[in-house]
Protein backbone atom coordinates (compact mmCIF):
# COMPACT_ATOMS: atom_id res chain seq x y z
CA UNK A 1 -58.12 0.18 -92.26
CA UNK A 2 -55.47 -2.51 -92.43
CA UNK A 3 -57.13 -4.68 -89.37
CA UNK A 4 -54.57 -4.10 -86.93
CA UNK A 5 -56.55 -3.53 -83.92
CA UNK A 6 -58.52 -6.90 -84.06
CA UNK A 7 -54.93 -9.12 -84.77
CA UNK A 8 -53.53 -7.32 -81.62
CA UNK A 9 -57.05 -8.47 -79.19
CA UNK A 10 -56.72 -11.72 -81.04
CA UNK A 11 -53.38 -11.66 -79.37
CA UNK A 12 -50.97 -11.64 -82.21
CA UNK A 13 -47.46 -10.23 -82.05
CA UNK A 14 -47.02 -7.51 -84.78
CA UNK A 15 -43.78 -5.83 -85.22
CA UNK A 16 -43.27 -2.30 -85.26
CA UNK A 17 -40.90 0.96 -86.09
CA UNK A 18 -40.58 4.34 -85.50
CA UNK A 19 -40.90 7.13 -88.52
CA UNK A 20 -38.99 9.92 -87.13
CA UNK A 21 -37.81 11.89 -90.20
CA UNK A 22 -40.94 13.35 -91.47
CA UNK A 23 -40.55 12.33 -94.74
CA UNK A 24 -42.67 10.39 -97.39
CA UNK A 25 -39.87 8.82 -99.21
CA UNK A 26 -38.53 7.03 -96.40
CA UNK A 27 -42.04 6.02 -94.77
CA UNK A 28 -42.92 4.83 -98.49
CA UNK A 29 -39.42 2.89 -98.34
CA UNK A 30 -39.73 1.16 -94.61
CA UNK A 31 -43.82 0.43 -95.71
CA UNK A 32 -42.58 -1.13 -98.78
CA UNK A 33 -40.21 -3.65 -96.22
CA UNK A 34 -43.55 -5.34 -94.03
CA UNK A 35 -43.65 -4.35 -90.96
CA UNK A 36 -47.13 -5.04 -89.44
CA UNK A 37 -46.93 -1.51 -88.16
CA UNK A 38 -45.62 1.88 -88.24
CA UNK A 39 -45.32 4.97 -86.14
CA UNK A 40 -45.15 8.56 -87.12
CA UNK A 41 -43.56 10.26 -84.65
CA UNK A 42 -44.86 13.85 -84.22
CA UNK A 43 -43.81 14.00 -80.49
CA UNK A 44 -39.68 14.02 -80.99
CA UNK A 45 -40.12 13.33 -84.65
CA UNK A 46 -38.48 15.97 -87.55
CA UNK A 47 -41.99 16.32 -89.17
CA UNK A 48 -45.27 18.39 -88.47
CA UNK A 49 -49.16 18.02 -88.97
CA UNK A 50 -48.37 18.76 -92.66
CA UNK A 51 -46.20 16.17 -93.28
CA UNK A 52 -48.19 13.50 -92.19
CA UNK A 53 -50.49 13.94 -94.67
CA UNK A 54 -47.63 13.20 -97.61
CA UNK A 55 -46.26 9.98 -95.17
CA UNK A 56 -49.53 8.51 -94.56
CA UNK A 57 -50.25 8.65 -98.63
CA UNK A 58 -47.21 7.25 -99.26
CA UNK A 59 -47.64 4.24 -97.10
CA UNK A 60 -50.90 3.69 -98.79
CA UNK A 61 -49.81 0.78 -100.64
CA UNK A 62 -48.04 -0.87 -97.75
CA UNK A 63 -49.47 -3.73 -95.91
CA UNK A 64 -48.22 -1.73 -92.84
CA UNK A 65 -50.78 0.03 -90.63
CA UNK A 66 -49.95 3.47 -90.19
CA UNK A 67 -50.20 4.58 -86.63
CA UNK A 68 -49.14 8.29 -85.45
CA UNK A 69 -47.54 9.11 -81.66
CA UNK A 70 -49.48 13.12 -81.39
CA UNK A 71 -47.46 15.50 -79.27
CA UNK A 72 -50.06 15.44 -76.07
CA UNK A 73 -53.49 14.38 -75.58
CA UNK A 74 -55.41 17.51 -76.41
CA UNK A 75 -58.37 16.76 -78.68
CA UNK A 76 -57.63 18.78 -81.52
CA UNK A 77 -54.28 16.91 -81.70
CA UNK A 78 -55.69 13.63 -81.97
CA UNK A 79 -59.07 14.47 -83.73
CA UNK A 80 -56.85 16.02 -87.23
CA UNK A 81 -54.70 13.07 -87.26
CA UNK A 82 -57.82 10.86 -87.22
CA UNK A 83 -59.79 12.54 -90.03
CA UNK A 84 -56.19 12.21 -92.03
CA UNK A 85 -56.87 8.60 -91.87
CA UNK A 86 -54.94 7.55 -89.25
CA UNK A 87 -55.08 3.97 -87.88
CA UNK A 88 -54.30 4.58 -84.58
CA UNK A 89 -53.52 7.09 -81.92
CA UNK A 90 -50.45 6.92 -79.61
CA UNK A 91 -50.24 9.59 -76.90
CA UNK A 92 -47.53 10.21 -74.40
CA UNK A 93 -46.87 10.44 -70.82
CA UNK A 94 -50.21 9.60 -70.05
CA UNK A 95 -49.98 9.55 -66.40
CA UNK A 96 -53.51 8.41 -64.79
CA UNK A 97 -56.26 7.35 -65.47
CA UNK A 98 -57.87 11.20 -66.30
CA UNK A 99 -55.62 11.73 -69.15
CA UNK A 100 -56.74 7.86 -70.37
CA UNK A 101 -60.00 9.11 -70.38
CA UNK A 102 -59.38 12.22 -71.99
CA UNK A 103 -57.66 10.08 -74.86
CA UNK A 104 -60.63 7.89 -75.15
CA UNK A 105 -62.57 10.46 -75.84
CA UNK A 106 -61.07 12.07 -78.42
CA UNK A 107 -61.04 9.06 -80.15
CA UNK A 108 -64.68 8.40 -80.00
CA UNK A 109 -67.60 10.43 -82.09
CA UNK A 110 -70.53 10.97 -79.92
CA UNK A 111 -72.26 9.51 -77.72
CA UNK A 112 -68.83 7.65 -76.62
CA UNK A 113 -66.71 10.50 -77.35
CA UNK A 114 -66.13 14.21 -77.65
CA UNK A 115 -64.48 13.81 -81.85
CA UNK A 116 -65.64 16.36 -83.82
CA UNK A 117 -67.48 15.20 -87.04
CA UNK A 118 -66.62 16.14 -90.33
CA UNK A 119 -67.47 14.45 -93.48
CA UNK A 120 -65.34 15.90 -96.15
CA UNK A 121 -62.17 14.26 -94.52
CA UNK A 122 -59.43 12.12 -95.75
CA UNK A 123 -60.64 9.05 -93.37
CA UNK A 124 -63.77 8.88 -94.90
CA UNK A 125 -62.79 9.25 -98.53
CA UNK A 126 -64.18 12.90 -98.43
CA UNK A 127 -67.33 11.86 -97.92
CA UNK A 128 -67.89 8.64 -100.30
CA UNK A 129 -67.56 6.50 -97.21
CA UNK A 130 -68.68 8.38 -93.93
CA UNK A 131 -70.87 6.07 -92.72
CA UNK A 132 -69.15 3.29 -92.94
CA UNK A 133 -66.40 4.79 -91.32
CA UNK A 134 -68.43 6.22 -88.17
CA UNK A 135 -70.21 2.68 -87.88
CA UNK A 136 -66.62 0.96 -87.29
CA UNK A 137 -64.14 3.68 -85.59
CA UNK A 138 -64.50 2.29 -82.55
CA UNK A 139 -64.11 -0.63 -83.44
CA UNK A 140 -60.86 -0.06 -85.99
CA UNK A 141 -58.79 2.85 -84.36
CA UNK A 142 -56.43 1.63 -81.97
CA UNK A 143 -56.20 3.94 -78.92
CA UNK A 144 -52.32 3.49 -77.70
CA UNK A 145 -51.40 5.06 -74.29
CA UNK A 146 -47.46 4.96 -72.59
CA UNK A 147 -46.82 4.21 -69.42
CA UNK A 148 -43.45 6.90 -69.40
CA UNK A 149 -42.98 7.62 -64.98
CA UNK A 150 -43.76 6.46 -62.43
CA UNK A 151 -46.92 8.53 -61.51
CA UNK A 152 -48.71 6.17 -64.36
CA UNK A 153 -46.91 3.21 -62.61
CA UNK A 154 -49.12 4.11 -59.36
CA UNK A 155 -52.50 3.88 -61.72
CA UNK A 156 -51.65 1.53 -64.59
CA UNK A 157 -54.59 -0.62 -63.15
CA UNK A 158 -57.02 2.60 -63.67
CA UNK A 159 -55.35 3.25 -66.86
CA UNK A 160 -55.99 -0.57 -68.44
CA UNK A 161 -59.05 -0.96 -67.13
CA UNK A 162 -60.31 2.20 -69.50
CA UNK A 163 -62.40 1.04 -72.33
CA UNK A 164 -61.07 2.60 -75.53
CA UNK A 165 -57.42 2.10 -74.08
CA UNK A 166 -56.16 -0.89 -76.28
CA UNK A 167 -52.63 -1.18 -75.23
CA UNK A 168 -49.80 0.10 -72.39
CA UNK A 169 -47.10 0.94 -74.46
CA UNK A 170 -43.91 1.02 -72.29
CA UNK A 171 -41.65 4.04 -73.50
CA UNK A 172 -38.16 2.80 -71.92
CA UNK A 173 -36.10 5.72 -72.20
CA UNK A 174 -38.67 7.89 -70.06
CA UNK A 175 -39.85 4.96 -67.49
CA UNK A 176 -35.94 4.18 -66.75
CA UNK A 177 -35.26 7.78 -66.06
CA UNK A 178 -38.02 8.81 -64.00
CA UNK A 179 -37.16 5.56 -61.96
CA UNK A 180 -33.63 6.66 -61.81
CA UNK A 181 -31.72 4.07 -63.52
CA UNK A 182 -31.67 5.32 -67.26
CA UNK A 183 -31.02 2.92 -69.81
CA UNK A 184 -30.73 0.38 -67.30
CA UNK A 185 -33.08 -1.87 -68.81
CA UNK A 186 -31.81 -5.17 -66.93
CA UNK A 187 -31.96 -3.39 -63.89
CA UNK A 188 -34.56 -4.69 -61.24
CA UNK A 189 -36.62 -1.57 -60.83
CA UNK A 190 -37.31 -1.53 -64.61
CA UNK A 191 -37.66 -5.13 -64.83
CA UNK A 192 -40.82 -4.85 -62.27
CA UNK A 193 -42.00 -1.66 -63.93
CA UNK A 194 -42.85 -3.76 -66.82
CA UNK A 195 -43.98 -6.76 -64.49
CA UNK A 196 -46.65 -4.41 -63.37
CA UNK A 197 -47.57 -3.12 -66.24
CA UNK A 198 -48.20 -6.07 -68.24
CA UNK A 199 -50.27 -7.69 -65.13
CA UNK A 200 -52.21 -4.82 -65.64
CA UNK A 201 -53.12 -5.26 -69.18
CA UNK A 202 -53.71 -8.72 -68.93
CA UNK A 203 -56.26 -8.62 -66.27
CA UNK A 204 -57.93 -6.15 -68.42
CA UNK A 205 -57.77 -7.98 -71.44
CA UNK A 206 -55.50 -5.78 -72.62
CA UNK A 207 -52.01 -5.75 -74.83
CA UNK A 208 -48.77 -4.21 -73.86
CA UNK A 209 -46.26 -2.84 -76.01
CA UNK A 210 -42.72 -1.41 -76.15
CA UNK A 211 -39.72 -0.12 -77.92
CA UNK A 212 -36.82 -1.89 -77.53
CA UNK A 213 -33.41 -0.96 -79.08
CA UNK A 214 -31.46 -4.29 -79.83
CA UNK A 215 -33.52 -6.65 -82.27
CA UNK A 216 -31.99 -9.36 -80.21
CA UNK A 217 -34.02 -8.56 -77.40
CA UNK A 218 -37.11 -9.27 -79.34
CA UNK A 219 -38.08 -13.07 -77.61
CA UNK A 220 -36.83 -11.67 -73.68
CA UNK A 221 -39.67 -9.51 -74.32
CA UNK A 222 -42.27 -11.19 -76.48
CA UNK A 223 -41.82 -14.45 -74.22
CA UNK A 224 -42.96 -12.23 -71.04
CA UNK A 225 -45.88 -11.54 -72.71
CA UNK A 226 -45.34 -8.15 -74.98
CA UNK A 227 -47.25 -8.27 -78.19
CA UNK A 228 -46.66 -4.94 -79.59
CA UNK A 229 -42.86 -4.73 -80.43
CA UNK A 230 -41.07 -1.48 -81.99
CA UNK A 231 -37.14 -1.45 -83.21
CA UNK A 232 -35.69 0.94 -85.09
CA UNK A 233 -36.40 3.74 -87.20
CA UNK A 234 -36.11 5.19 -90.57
CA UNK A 235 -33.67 7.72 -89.46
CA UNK A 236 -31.82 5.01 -87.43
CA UNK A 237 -31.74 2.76 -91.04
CA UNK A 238 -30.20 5.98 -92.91
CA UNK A 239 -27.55 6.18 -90.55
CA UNK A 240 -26.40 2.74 -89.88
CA UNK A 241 -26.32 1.97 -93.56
CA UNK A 242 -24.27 5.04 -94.26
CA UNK A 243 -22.26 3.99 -90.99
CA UNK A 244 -21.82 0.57 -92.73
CA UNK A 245 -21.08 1.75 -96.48
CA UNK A 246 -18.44 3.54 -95.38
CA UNK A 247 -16.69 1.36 -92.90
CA UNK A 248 -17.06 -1.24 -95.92
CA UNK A 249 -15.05 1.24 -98.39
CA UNK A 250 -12.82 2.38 -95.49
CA UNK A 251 -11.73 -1.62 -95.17
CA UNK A 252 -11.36 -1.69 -99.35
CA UNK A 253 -9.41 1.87 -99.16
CA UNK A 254 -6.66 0.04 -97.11
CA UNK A 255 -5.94 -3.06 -98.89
């Protein structure tokens, strides 16, 4: 475990991006650059179950802590991504505080939680290191929950106030169209969508997070109190550096 759970409650801001192509040699690449954090995407993400495995060895020699969005918050979803050594869970559209607390608990080995315990497991070092590992889960695994419509709007003070729920993490694209305005992310309604939100977490002594598209928007964001900050992706960094090779030997091509 790379300790990112306790530098986001000491309320540090750790940047963040999205692994989206299911593939090793990229997450090894975008580990290899810093980032504090990074996401495999298995919700809208090219890969599978499989290929985490190869992405999360690959990024074992990164400094960045390897977190992986699961396609809903059934257990056995979130309990095979754990025992592939998984830093953290994210899990989306959860709506109220029910589906928090189904999260939670299939984060948590017994008495806490409903996780299934197996020893032989990649998290664990097959073994070598079980009980260390069930000693500190709690502790180390960062449970990650988005606030996506507005029906978790209505009960993001339930949702924060869930132990085992460590951040809100505000998915944009989702929150603006539920509210109608999509990809209006000036737009008031949004705007107080994340005013709520991050009220919430803060009076449970919780972070919020988000993904924002535009690097430049990093310090709107961070300044109103967002600690957990995503831009970009590795299939997003494929495709504007092939955008930008070739504009560069388009301009060359015409001298």
């Amino acid at each position: 475990m790379k300790g990112l759970k306790k530098r986001i409650k000491q309320g540090e801001s750790v940047l963040g991006c999205w692994l989206n192509l299911g593939s090793a040699l990229t997450a090894e690449i975008v580990g290899q650059t810093g980032f504090d954090w990074v996401l495999i995407d298995l919700e809208h993400g090219a890969g599978n179950e499989k290929d985490v495995l190869a992405q999360l060895q690959a990024l074992n020699g990164s400094n960045s802590a390897v977190l992986v969005r699961v396609e809903s918050s059934e257990h056995q979803r979130i309990h095979r991504i754990l025992d592939l050594g998984a830093e953290g869970i994210m899990v989306p559209h959860v709506d109220n505080d029910d589906i928090a607390k189904k999260v939670v608990s299939g984060l948590r080995y017994p008495p806490e939680g409903i996780r299934g315990v197996a020893k032989m497991v990649r998290a664990s070092n097959f073994g070598k290191s079980f009980d260390d590992y069930h000693k500190t889960a709690n502790e180390n695994i960062l449970g990650v929950v988005q606030i996506e419509c507005l029906e978790a709007l209505d009960f993001v003070d339930e949702i924060a106030a869930i132990d085992g729920v460590d951040v809100l993490f505000i998915g944009p694209a989702d929150l603006t169209m539920s509210l109608g305005i999509f990809g209006q992310f000036d737009h008031p309604l949004f705007l107080d969508a994340l005013s709520k939100t991050i009220m919430a977490a803060n009076k449970a002594g919780k972070a919020t997070g988000i993904l924002i598209f535009n690097p430049d928007d990093y310090k709107k964001y961070n300044d109103m109190g967002i600690r957990m900050i995503a831009c970009g992706a590795d299939a997003t960094f494929v495709v504007e550096g092939a955008r930008n090779m070739l504009q560069k030997l388009t301009v060359q091509k015409a001298l």
